[in-house]
N, C-alpha and C. Protein backbone atom coordinates (compact mmCIF):
# COMPACT_ATOMS: atom_id res chain seq x y z
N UNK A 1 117.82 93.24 72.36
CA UNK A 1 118.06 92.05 73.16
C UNK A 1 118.70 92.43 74.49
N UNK A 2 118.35 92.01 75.50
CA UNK A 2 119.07 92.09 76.74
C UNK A 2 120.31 91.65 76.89
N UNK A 3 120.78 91.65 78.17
CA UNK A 3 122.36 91.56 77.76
C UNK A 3 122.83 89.99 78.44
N UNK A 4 121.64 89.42 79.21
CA UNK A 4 121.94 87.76 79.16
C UNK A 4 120.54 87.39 78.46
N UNK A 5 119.74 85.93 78.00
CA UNK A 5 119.24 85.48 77.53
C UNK A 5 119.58 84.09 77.24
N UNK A 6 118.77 82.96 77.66
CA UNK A 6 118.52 81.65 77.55
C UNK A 6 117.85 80.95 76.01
N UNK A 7 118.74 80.78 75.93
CA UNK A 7 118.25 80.28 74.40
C UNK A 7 118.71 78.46 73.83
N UNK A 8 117.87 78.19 72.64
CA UNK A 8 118.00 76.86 72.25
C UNK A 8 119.25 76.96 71.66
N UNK A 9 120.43 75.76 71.36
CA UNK A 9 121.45 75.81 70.89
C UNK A 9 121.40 74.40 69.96
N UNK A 10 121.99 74.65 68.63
CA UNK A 10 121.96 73.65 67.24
C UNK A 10 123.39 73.71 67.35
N UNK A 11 124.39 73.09 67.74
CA UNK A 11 125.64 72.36 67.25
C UNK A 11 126.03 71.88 66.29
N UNK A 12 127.16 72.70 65.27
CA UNK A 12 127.47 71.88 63.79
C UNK A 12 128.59 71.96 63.93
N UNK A 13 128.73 71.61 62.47
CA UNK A 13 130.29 71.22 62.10
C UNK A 13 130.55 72.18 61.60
N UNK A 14 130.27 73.47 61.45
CA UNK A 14 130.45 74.84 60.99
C UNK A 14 130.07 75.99 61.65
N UNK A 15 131.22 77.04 61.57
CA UNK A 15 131.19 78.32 62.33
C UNK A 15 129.79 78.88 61.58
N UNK A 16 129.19 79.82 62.19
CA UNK A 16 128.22 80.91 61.65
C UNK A 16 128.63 82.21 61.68
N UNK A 17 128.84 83.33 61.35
CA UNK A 17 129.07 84.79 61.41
C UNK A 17 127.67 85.42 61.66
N UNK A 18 127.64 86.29 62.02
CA UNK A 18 126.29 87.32 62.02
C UNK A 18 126.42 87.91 60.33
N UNK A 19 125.12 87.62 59.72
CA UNK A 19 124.89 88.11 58.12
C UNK A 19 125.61 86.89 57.11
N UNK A 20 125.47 85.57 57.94
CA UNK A 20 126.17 84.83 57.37
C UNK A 20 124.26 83.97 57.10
N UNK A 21 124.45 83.23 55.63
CA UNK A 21 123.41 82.59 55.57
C UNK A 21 123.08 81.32 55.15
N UNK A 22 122.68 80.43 56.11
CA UNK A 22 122.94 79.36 56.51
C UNK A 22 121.20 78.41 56.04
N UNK A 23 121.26 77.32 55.65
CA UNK A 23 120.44 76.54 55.33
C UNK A 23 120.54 75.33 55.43
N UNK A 24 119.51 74.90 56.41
CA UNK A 24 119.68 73.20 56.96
C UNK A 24 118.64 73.07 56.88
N UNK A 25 118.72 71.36 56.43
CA UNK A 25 117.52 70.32 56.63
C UNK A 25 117.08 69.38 57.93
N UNK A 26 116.51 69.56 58.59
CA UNK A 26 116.19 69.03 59.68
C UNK A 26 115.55 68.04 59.78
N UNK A 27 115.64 66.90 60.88
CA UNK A 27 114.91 65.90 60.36
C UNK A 27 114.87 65.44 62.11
N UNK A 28 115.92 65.80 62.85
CA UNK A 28 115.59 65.10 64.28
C UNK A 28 114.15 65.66 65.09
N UNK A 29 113.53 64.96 65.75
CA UNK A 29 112.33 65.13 66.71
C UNK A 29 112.93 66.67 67.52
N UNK A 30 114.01 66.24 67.89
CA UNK A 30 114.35 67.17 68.70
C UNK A 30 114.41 69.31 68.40
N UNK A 31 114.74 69.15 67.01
CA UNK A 31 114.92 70.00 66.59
C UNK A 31 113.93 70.40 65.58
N UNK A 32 113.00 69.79 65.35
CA UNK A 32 111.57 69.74 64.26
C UNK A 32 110.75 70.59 65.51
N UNK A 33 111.06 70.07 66.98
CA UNK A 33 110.19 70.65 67.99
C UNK A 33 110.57 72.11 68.53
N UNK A 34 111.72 72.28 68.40
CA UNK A 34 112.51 73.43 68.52
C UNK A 34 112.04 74.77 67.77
N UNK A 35 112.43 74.23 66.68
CA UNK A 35 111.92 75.55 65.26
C UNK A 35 110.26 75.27 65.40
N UNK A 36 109.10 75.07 65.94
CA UNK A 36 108.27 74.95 65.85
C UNK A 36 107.67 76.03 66.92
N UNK A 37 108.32 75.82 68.21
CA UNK A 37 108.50 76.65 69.35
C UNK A 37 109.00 78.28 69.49
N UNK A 38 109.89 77.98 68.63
CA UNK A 38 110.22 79.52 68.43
C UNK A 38 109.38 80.41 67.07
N UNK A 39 108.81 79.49 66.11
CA UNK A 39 108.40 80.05 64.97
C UNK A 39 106.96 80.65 66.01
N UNK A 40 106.22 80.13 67.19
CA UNK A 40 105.78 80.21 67.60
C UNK A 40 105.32 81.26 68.84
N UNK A 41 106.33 81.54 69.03
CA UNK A 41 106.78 82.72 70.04
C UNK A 41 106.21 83.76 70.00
N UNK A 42 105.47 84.41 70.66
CA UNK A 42 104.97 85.38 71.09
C UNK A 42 105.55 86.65 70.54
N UNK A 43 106.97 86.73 71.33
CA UNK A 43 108.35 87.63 71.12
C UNK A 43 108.85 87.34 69.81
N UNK A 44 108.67 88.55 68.85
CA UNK A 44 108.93 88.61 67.36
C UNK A 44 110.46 88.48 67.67
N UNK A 45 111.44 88.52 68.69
CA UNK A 45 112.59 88.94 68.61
C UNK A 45 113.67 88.05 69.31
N UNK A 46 112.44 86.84 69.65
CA UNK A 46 113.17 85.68 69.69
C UNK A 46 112.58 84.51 69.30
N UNK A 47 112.51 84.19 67.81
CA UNK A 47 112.48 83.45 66.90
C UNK A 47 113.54 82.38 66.45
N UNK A 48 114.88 82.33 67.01
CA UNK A 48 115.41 82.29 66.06
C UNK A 48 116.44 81.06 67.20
N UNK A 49 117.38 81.34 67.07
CA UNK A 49 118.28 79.97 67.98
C UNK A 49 119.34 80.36 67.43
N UNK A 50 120.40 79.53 68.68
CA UNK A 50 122.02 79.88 68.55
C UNK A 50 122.49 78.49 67.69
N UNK A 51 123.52 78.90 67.02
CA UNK A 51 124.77 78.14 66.19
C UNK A 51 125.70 77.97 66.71
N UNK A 52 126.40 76.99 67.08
CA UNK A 52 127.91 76.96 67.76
C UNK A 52 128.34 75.55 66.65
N UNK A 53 129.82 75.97 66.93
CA UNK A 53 130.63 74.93 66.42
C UNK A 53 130.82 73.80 67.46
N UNK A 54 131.03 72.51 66.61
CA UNK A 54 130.90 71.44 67.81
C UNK A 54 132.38 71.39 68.47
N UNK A 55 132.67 71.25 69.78
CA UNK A 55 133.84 71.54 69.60
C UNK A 55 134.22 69.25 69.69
N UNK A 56 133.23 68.98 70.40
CA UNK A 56 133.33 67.04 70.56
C UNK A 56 131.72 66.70 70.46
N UNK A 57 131.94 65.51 69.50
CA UNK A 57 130.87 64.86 69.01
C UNK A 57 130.10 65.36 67.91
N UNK A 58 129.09 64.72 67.74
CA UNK A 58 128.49 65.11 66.49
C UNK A 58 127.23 65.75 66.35
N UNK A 59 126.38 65.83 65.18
CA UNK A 59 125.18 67.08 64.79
C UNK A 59 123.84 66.55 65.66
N UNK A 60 124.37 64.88 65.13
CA UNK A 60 123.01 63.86 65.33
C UNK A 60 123.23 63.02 66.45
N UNK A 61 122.07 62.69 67.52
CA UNK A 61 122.34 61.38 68.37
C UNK A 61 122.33 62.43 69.75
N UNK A 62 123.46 61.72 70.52
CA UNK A 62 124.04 62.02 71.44
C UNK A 62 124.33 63.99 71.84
N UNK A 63 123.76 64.86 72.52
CA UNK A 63 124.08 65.91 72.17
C UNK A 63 125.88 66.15 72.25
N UNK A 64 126.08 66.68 71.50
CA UNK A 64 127.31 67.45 71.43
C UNK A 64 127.59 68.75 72.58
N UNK A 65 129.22 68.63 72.63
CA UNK A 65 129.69 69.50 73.31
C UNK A 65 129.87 70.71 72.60
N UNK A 66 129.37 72.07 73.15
CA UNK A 66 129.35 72.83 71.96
C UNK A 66 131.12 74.16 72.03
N UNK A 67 131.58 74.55 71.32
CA UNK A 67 131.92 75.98 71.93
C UNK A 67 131.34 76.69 72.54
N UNK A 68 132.01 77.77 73.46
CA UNK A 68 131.72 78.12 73.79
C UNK A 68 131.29 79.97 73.31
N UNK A 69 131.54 80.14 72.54
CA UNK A 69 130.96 81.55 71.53
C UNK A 69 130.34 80.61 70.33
N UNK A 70 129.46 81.68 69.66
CA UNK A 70 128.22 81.30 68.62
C UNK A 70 127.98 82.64 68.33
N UNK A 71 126.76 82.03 67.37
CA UNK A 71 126.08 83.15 66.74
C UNK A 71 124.65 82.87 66.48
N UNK A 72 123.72 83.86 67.11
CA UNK A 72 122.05 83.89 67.35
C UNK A 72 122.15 83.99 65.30
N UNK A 73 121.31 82.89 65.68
CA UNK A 73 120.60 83.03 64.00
C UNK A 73 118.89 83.34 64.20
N UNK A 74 118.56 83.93 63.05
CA UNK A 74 116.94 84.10 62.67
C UNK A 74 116.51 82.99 61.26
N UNK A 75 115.20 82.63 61.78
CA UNK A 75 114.80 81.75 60.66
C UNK A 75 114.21 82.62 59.82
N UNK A 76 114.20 82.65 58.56
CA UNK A 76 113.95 83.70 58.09
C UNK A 76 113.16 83.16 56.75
N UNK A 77 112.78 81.48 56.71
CA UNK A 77 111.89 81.10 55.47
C UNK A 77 112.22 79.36 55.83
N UNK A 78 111.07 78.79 55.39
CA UNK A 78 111.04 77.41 56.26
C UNK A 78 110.08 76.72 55.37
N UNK A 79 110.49 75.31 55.08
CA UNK A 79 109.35 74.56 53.64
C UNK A 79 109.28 73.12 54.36
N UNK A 80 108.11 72.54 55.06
CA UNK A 80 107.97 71.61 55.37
C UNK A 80 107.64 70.68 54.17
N UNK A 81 108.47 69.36 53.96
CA UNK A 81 108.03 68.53 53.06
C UNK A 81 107.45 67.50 53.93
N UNK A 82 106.92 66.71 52.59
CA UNK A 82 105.64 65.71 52.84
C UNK A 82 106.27 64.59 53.72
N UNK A 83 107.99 64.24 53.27
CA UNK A 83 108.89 63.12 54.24
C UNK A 83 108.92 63.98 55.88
N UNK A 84 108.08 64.63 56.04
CA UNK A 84 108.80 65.23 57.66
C UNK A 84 110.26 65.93 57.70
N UNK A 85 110.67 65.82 56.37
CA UNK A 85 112.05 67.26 56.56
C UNK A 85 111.95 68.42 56.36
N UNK A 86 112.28 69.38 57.35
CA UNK A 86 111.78 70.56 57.08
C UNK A 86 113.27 71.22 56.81
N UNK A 87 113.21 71.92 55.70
CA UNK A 87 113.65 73.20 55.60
C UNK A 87 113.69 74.47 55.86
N UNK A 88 115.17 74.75 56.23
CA UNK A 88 115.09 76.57 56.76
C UNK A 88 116.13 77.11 56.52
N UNK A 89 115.71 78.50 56.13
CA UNK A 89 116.78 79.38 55.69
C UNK A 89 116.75 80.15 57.10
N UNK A 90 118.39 80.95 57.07
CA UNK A 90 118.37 81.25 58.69
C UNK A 90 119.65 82.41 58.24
N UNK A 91 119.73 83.57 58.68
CA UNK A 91 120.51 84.45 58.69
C UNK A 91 120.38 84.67 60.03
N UNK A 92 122.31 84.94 60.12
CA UNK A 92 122.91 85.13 61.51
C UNK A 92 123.34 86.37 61.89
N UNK A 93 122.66 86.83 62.91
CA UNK A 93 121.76 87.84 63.15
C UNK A 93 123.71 88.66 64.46
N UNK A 94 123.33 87.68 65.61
CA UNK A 94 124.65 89.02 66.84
C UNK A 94 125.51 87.28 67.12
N UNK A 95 126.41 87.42 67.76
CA UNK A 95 127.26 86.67 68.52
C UNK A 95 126.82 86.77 70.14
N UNK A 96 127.53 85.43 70.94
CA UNK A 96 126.89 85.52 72.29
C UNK A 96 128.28 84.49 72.24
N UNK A 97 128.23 83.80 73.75
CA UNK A 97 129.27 83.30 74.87
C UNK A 97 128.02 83.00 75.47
N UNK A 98 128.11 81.43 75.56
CA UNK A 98 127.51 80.87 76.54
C UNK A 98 128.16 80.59 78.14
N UNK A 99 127.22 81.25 79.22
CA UNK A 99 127.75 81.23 80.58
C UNK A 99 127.22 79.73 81.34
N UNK A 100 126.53 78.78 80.63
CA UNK A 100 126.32 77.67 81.06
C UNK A 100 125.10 76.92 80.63
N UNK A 101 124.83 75.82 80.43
CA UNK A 101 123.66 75.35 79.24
C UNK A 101 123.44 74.10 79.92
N UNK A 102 122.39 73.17 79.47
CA UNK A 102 121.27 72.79 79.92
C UNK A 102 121.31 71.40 79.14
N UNK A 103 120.82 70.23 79.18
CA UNK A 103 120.51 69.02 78.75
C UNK A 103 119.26 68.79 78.53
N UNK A 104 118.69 68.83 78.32
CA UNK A 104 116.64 68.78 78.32
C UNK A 104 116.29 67.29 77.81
N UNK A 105 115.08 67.40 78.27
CA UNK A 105 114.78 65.46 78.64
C UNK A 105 115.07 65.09 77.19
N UNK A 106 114.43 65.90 76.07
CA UNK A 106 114.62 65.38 74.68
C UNK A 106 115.73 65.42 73.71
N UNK A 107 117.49 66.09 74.39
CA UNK A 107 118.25 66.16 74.26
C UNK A 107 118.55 66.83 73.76
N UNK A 108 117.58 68.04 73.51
CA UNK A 108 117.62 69.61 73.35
C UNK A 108 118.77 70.25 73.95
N UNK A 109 119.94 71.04 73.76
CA UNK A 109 120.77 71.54 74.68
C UNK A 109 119.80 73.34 74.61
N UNK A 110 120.10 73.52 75.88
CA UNK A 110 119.47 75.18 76.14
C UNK A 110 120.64 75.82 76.95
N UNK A 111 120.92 77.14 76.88
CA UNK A 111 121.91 77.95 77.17
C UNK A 111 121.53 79.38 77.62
N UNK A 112 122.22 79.80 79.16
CA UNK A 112 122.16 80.80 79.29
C UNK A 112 123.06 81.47 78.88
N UNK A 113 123.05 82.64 77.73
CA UNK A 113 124.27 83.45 77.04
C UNK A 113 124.16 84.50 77.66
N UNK A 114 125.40 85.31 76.93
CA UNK A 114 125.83 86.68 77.16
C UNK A 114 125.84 87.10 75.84
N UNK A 115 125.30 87.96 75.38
CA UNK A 115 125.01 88.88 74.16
C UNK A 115 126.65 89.43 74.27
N UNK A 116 127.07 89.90 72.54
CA UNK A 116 128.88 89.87 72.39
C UNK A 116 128.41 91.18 71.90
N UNK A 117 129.10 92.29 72.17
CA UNK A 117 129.40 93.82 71.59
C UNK A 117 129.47 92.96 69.70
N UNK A 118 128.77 93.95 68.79
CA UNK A 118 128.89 94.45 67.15
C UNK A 118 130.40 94.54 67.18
N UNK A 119 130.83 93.74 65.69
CA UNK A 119 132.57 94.46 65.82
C UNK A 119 132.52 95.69 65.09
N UNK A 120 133.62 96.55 65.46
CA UNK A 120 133.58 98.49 65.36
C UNK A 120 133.72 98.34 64.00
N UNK A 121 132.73 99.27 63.36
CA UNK A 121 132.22 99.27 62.02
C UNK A 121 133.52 100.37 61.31
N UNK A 122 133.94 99.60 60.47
CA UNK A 122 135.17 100.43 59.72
C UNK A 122 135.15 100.64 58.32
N UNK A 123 135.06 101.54 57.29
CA UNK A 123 135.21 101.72 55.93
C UNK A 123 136.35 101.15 55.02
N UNK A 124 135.66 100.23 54.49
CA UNK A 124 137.20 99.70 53.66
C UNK A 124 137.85 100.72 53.14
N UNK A 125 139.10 100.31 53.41
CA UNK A 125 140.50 101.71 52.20
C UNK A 125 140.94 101.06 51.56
N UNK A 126 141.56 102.11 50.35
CA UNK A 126 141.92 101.81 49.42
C UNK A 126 142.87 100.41 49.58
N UNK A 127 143.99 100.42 50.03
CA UNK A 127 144.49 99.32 50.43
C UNK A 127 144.02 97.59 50.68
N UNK A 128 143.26 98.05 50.82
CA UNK A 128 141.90 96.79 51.26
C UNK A 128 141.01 96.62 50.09
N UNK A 129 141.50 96.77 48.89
CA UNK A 129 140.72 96.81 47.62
C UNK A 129 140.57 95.46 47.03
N UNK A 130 141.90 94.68 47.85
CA UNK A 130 142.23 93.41 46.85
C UNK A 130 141.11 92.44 47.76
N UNK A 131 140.64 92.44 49.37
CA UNK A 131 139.96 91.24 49.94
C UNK A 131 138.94 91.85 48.69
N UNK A 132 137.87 92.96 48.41
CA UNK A 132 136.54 93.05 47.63
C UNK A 132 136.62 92.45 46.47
N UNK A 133 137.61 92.33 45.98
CA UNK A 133 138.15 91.46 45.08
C UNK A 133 138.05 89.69 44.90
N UNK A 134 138.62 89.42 46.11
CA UNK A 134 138.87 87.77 46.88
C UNK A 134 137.44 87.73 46.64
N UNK A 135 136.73 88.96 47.64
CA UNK A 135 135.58 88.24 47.78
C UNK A 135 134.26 88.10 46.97
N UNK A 136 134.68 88.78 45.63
CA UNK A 136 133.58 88.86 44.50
C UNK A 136 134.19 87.48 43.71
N UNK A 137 135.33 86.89 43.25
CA UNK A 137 135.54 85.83 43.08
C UNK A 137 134.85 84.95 43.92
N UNK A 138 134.68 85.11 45.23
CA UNK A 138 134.29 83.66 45.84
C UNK A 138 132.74 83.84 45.77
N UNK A 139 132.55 84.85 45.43
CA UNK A 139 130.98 84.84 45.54
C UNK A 139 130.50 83.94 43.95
N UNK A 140 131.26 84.01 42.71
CA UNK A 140 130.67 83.46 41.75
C UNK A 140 130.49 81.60 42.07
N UNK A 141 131.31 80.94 43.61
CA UNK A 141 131.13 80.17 43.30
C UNK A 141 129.69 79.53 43.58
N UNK A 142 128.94 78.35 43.35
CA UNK A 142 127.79 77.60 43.60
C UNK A 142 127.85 77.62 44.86
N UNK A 143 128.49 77.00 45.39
CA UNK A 143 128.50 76.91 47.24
C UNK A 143 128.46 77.97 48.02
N UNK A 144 128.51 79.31 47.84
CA UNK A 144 128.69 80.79 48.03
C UNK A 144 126.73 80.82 48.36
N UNK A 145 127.00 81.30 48.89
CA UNK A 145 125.82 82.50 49.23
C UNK A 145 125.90 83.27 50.13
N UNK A 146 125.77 84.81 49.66
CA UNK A 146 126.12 85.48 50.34
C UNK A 146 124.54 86.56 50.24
N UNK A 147 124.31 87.62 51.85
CA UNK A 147 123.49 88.07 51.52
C UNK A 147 123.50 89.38 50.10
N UNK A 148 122.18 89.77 49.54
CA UNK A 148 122.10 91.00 48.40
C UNK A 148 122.47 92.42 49.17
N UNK A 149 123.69 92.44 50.03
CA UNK A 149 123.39 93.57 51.14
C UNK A 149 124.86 94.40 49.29
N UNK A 150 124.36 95.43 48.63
CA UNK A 150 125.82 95.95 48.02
C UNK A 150 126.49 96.38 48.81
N UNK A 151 125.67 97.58 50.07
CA UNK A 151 126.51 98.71 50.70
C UNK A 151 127.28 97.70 51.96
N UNK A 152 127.09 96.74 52.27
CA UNK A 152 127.85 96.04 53.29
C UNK A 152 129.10 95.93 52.75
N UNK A 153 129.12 95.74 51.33
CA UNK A 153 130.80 95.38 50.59
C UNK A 153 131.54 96.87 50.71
N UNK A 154 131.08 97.78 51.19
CA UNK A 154 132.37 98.84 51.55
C UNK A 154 132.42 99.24 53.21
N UNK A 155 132.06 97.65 54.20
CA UNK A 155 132.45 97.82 55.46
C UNK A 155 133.11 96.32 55.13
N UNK A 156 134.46 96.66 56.06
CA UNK A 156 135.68 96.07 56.26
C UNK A 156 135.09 95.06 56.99
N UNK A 157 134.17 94.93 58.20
CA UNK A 157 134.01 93.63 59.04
C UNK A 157 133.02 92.42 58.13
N UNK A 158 132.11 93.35 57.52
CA UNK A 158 131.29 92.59 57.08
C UNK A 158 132.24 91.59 55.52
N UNK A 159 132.98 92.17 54.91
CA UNK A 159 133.79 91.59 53.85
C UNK A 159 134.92 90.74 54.47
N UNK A 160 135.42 90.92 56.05
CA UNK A 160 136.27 90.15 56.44
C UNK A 160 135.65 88.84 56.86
N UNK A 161 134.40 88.88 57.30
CA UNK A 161 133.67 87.89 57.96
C UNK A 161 133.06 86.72 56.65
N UNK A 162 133.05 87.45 55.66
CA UNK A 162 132.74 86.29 54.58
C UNK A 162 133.90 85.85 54.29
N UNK A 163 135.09 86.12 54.03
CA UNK A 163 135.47 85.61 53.43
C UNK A 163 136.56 84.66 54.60
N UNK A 164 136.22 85.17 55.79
CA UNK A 164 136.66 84.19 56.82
C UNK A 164 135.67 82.76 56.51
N UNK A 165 134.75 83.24 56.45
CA UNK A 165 133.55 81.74 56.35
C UNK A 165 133.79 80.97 55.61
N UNK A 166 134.45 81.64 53.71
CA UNK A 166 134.41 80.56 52.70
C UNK A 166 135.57 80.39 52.40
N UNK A 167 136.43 80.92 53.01
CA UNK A 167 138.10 80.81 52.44
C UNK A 167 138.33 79.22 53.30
N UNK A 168 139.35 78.32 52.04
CA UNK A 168 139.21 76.82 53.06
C UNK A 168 140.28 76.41 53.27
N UNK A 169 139.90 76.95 54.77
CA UNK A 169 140.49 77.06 56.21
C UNK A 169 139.93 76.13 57.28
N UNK A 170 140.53 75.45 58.23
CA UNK A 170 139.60 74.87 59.11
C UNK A 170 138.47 75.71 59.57
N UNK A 171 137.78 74.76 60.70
CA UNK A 171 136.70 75.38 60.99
C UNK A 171 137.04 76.17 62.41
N UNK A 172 138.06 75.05 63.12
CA UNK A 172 138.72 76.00 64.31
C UNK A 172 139.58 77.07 63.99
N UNK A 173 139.95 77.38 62.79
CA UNK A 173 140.61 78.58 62.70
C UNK A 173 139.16 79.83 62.28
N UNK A 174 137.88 79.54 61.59
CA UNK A 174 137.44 80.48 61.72
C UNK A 174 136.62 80.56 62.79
N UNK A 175 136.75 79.74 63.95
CA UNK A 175 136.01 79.96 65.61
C UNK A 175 136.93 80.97 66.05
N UNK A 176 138.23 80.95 65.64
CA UNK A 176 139.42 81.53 67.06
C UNK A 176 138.94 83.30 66.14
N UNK A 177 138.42 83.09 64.83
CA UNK A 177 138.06 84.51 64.22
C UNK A 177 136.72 84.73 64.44
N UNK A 178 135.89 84.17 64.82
CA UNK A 178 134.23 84.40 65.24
C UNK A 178 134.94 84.93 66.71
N UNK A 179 135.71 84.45 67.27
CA UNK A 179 135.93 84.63 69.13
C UNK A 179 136.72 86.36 69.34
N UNK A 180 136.97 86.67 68.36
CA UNK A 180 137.90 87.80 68.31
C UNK A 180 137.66 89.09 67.79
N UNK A 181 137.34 89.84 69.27
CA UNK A 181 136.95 91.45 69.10
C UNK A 181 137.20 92.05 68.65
N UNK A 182 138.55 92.30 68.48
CA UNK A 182 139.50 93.43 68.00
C UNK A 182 139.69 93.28 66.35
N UNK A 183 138.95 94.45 65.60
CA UNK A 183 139.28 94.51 64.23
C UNK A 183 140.63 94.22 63.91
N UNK A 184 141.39 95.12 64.74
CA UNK A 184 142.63 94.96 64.11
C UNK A 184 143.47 93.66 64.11
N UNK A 185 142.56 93.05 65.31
CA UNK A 185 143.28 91.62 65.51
C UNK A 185 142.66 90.76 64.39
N UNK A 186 141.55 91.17 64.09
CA UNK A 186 140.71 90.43 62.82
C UNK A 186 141.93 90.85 61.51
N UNK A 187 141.91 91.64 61.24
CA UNK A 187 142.47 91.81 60.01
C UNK A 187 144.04 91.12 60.08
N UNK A 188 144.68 91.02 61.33
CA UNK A 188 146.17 90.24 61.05
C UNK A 188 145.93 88.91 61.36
N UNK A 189 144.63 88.08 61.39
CA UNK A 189 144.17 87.01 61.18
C UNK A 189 143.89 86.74 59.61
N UNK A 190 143.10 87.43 59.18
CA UNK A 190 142.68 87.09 58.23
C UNK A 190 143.60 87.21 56.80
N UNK A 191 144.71 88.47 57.15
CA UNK A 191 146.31 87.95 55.85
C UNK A 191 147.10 87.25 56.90
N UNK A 192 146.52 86.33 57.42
CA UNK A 192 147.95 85.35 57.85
C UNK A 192 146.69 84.07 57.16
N UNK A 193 145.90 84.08 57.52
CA UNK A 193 145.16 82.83 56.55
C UNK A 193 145.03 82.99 54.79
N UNK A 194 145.15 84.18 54.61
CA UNK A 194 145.80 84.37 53.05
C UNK A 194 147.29 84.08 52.97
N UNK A 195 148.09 84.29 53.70
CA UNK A 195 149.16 83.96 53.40
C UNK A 195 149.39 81.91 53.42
N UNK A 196 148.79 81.82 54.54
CA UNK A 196 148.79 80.57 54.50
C UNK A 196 148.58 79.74 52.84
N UNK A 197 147.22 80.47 52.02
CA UNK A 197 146.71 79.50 50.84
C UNK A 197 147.38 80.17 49.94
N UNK A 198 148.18 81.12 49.99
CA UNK A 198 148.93 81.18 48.79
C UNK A 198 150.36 80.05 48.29
């Protein structure tokens, strides 16, 4: 991916992570036309559309104001039913920062981003035994889905980033942790939100 890029933007009520996997039912004109466009695309390598948290207003209607960091998702399996709702599974692929975005006649929001640096890939230690732990508990629950990646569970970002997603925490506390480069700043985020639910 280049290092700016204009892309469609879906506004929710929930953060996304990159390898985070996400499944919505769609039903607005606006966004039935969207995923249709990109499933469509020429460019195998832009398929897919950005996630942001809303920061004012809502999913449906009126577009929403979005944050300003996200995360490029890929559609990655899609089931049109006979009512016109389509289904899609979507894994979240890099992070971006939008530098300024767009209103479109059909109330499509579009965004020119900035592609976000990978966070620095680190080997869990021993010490760090108890989040693989947290996070194999949270995986048994129903609401859990997490990807079949095993070898991702002995990198530290990828085990911090789930369990930033399902640990319940607001949603602006896991934006200010989607927004934040620094591992190390990740990790004294993420035992101060354990400390918090204990």
């Amino acid at each position: 991916m280049t290092s700016n890029s204009v892309i469609p933007v879906f506004p929710l009520q929930r953060v996304v992570f990159p390898d985070s996997v996400l499944k919505l039912q769609i039903f607005e004109q606006r966004y039935l036309d969207m995923i249709a466009r990109q499933l469509a695309n020429d460019d195998v390598t832009n398929r897919g559309f950005g996630i942001t948290l809303i920061k004012k207003g809502n999913e449906a209607g009126i577009p929403a104001t979005p944050f300003e960091y996200g995360t490029y998702v890929d559609v990655v399996d899609f089931d049109q039913r006979d009512n016109g709702l389509l289904l899609i599974t979507c894994i979240g692929k890099q992070r971006f920062r939008i530098n300024s975005q767009t209103i479109m006649d059909d109330r499509l929001i579009t965004a020119n981003i900035s592609w976000l640096a990978d966070i620095e890939p680190r080997p869990m230690e021993e010490t760090q035994s108890e989040l693989v732990g947290l996070l194999a508990e949270l995986s048994q629950h129903p609401q859990v889905d997490i990807l079949d990646l095993p070898k991702k569970w002995h990198e530290l970002g990828f085990v911090m980033e789930r369990l930033a997603e399902y640990m319940p925490v607001s949603e602006h506390q896991k934006q200010a942790f989607l927004e934040t480069q620094s591992i190390d700043t990740r990790i004294a985020m993420l035992y101060q939100m354990l400390d918090w639910l204990r």
